[in-house]
N, C-alpha and C. Protein backbone atom coordinates (compact mmCIF):
# COMPACT_ATOMS: atom_id res chain seq x y z
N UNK A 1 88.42 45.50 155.29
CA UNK A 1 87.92 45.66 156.65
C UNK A 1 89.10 45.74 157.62
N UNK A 2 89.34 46.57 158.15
CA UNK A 2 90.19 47.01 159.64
C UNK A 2 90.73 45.97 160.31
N UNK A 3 91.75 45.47 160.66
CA UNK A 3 91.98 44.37 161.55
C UNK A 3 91.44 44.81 163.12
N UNK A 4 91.76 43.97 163.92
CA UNK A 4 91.92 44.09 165.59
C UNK A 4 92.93 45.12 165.78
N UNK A 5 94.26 45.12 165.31
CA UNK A 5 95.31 46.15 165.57
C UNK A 5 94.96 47.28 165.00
N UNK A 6 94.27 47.44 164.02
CA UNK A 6 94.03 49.04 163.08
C UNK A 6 93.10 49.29 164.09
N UNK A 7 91.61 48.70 164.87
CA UNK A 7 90.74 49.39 165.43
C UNK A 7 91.45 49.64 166.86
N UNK A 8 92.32 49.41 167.18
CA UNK A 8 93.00 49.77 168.49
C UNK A 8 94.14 50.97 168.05
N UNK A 9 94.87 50.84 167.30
CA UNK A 9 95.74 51.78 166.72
C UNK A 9 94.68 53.51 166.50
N UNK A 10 93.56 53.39 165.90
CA UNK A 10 92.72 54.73 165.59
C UNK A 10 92.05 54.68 166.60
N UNK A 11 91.75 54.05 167.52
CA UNK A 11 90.74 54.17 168.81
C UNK A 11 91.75 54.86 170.07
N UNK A 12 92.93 55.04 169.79
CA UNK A 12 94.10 55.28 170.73
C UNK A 12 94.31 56.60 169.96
N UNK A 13 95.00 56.65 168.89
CA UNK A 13 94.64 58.10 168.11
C UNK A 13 93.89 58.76 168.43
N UNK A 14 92.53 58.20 168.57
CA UNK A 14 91.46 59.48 168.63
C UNK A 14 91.53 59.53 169.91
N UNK A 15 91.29 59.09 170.75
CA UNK A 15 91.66 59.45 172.16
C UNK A 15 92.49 60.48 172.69
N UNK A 16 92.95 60.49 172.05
CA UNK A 16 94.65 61.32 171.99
C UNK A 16 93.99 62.67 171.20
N UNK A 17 93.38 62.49 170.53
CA UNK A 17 93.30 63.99 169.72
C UNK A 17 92.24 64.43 170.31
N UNK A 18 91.36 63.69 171.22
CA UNK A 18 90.16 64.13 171.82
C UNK A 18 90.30 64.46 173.55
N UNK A 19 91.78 63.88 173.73
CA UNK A 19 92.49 64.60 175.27
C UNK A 19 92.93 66.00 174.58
N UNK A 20 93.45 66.13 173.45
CA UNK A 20 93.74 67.64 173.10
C UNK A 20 95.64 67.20 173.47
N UNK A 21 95.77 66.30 172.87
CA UNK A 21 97.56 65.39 172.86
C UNK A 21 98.24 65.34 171.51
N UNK A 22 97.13 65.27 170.56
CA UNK A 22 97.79 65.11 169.32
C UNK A 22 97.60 66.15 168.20
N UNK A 23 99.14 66.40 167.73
CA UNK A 23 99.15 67.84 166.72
C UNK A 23 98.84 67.59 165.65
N UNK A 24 98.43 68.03 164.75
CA UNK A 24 98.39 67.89 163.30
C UNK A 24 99.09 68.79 162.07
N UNK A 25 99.92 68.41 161.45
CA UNK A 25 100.10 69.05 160.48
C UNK A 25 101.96 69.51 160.76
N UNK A 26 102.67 69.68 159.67
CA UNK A 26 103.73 69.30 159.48
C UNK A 26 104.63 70.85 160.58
N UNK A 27 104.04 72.38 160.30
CA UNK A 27 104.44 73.53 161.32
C UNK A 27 103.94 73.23 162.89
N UNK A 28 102.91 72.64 162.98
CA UNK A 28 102.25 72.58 164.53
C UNK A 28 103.71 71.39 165.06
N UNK A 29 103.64 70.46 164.28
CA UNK A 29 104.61 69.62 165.36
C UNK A 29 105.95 70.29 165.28
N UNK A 30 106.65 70.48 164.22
CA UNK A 30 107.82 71.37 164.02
C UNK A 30 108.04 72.17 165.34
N UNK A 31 107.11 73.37 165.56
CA UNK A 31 107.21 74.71 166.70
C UNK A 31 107.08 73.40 168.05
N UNK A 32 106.18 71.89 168.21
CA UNK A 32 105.82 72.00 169.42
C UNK A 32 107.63 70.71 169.65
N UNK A 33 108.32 70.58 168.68
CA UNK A 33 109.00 69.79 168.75
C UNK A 33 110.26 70.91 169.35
N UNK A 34 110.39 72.18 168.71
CA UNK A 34 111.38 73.00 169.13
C UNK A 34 111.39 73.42 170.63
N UNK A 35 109.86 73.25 171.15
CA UNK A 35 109.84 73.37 172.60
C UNK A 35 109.78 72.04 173.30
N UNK A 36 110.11 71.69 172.77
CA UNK A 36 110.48 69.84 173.78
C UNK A 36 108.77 69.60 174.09
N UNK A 37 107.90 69.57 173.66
CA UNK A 37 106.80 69.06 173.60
C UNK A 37 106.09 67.95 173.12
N UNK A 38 106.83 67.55 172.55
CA UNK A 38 106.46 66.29 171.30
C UNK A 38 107.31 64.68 172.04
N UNK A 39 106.81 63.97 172.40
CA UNK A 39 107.34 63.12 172.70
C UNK A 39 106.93 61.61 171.55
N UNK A 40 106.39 61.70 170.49
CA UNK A 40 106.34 60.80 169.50
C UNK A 40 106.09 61.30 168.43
N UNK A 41 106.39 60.97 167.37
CA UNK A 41 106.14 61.42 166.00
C UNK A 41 105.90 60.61 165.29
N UNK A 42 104.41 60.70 164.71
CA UNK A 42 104.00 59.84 164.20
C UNK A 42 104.00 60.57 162.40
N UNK A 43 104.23 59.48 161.46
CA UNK A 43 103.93 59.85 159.59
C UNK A 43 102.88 58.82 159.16
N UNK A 44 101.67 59.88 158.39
CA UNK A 44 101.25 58.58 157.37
C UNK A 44 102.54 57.69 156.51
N UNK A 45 101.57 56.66 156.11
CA UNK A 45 102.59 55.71 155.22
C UNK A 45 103.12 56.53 154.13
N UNK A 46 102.25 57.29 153.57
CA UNK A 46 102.31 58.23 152.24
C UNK A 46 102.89 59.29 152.53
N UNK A 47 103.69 59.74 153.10
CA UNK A 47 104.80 60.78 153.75
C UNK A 47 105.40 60.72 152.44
N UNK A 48 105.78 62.11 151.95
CA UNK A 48 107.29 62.39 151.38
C UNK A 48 108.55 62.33 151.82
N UNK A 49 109.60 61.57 151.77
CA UNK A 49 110.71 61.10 151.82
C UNK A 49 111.21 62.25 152.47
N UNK A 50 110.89 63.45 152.03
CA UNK A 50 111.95 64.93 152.13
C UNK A 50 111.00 65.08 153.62
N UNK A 51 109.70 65.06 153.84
CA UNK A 51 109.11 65.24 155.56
C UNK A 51 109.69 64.40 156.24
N UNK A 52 109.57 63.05 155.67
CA UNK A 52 110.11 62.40 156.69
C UNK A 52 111.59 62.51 157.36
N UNK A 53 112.35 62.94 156.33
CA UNK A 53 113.63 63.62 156.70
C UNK A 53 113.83 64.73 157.47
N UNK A 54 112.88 65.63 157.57
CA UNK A 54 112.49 66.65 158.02
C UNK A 54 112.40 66.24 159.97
N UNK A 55 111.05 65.49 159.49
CA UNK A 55 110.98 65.14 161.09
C UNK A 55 111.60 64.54 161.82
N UNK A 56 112.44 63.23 160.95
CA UNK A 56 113.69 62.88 161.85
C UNK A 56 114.69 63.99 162.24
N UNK A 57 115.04 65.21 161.72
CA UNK A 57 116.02 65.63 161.48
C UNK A 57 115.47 66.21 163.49
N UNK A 58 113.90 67.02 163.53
CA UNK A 58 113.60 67.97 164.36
C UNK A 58 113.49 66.50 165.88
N UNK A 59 113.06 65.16 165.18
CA UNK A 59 112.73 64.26 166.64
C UNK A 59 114.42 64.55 167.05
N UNK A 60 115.36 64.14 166.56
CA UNK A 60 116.16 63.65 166.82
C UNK A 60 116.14 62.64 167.81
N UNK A 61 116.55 62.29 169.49
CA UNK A 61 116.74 61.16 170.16
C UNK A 61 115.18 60.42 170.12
N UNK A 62 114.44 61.73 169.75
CA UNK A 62 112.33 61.12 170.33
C UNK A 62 112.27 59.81 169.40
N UNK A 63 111.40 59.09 169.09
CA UNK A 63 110.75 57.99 168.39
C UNK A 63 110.12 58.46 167.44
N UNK A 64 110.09 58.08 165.63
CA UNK A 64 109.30 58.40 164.85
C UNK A 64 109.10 57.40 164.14
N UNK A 65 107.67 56.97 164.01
CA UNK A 65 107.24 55.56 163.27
C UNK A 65 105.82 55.97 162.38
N UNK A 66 105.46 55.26 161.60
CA UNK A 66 104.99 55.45 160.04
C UNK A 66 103.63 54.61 160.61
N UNK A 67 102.31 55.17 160.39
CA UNK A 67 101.61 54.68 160.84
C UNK A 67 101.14 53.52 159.63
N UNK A 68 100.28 52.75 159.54
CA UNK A 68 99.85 52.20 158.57
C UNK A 68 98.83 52.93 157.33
N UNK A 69 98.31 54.14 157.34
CA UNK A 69 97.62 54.90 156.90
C UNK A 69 98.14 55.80 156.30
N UNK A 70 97.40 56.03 154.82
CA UNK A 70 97.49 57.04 154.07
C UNK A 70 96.92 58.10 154.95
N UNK A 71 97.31 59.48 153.86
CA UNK A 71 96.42 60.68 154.70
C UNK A 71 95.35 60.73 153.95
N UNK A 72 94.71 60.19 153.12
CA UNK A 72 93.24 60.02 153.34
C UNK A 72 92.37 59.43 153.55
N UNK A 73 92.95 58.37 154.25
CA UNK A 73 92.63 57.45 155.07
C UNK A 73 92.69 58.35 157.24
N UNK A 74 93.48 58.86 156.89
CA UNK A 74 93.71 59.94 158.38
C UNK A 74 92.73 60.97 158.12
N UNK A 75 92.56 61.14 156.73
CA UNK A 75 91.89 63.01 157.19
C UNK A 75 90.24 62.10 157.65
N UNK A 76 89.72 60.96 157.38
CA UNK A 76 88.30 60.57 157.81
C UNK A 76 88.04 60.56 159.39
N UNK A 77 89.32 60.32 159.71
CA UNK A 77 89.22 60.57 161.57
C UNK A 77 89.91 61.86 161.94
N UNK A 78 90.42 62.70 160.93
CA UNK A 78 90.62 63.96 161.61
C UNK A 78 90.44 65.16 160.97
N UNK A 79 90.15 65.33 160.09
CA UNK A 79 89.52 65.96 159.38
C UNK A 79 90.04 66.71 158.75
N UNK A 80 91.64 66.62 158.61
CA UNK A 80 92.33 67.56 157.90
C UNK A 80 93.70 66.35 157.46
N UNK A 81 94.02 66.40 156.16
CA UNK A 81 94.93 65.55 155.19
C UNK A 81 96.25 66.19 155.92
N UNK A 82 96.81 65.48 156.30
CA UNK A 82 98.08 65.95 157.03
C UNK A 82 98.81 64.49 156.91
N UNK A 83 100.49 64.39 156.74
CA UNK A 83 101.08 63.58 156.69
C UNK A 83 101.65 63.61 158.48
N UNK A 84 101.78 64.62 159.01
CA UNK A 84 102.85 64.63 160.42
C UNK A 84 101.75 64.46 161.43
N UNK A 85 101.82 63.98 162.52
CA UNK A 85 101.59 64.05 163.78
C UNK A 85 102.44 63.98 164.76
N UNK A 86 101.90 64.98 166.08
CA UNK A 86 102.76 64.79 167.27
C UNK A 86 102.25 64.12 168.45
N UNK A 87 102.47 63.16 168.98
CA UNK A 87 102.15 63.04 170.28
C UNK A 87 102.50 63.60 171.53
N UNK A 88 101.55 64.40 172.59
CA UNK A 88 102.46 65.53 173.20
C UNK A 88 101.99 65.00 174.84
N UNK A 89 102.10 63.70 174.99
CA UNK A 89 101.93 63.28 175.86
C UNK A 89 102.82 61.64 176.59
N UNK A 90 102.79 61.57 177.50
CA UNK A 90 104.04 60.50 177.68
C UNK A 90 103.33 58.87 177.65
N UNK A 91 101.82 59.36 178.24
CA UNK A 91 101.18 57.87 178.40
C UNK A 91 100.35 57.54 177.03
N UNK A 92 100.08 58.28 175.78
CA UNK A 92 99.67 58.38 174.79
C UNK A 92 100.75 57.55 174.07
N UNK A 93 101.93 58.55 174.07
CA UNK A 93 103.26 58.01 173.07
C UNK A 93 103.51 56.73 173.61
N UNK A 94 103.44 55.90 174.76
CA UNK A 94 104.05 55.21 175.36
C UNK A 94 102.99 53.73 174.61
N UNK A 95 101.61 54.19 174.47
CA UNK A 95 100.26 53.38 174.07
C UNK A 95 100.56 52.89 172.67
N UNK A 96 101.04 54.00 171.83
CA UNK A 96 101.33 53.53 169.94
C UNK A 96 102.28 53.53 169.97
N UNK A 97 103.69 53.42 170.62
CA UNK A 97 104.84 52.85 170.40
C UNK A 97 104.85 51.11 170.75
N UNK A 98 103.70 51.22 171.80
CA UNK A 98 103.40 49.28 171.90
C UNK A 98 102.48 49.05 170.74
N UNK A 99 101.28 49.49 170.17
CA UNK A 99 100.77 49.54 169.04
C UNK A 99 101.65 49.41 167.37
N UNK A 100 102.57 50.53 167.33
CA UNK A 100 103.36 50.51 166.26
C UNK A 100 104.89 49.84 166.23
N UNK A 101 105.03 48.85 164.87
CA UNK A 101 105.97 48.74 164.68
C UNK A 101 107.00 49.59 164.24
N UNK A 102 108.47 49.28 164.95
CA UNK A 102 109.64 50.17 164.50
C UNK A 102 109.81 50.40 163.35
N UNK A 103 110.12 51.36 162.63
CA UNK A 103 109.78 51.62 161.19
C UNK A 103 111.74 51.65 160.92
N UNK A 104 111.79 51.42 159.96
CA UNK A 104 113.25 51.81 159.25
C UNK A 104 113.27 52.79 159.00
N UNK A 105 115.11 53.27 159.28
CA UNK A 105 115.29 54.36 159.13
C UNK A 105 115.86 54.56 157.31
């Protein structure tokens, strides 16, 4: 069963994907990261080592933290198995960076 922090963590997510803030999928954030659009980057837990390298490589100075969720545990609230997300908003990113812990690099 979900803690207090997981139902605030996906209740903030979906919010975000239902303002039309959050990207899905590993090319959508890539292109929206090359236009300075992306101000958080979020990975399922189950990320490949080589994406996650990937997306640090494209955040560079931005914030990228590992959510607690597999992606099929993500595709039930979004409907598509994707390891990457972008947050393309400042008061969104600003909401799950107090939500999420700093992840190691």
């Amino acid at each position: 069963m979900p803690d207090a922090a997981e139902n605030r963590l996906t209740a903030s997510l979906t919010m975000c994907r239902k303002a039309g803030k959050l990207l899905l999928g590993f090319d959508a954030v890539k292109e929206a990261a090359q236009q300075g659009i992306v101000k958080l980057f979020l990975l399922s837990a189950d990320a490949s080592a080589k994406t996650e390298k990937e997306i640090r490589f494209f955040a560079g100075a931005l914030p990228v933290r590992k959510l607690p969720f597999d992606m099929d545990t993500l595709k039930c609230y979004f409907r598509k198995r994707t390891a990457v997300f972008g947050v393309c908003e400042d008061g969104f990113a600003a909401k799950l960076l107090l939500l999420l812990p700093e992840s190691e690099e």
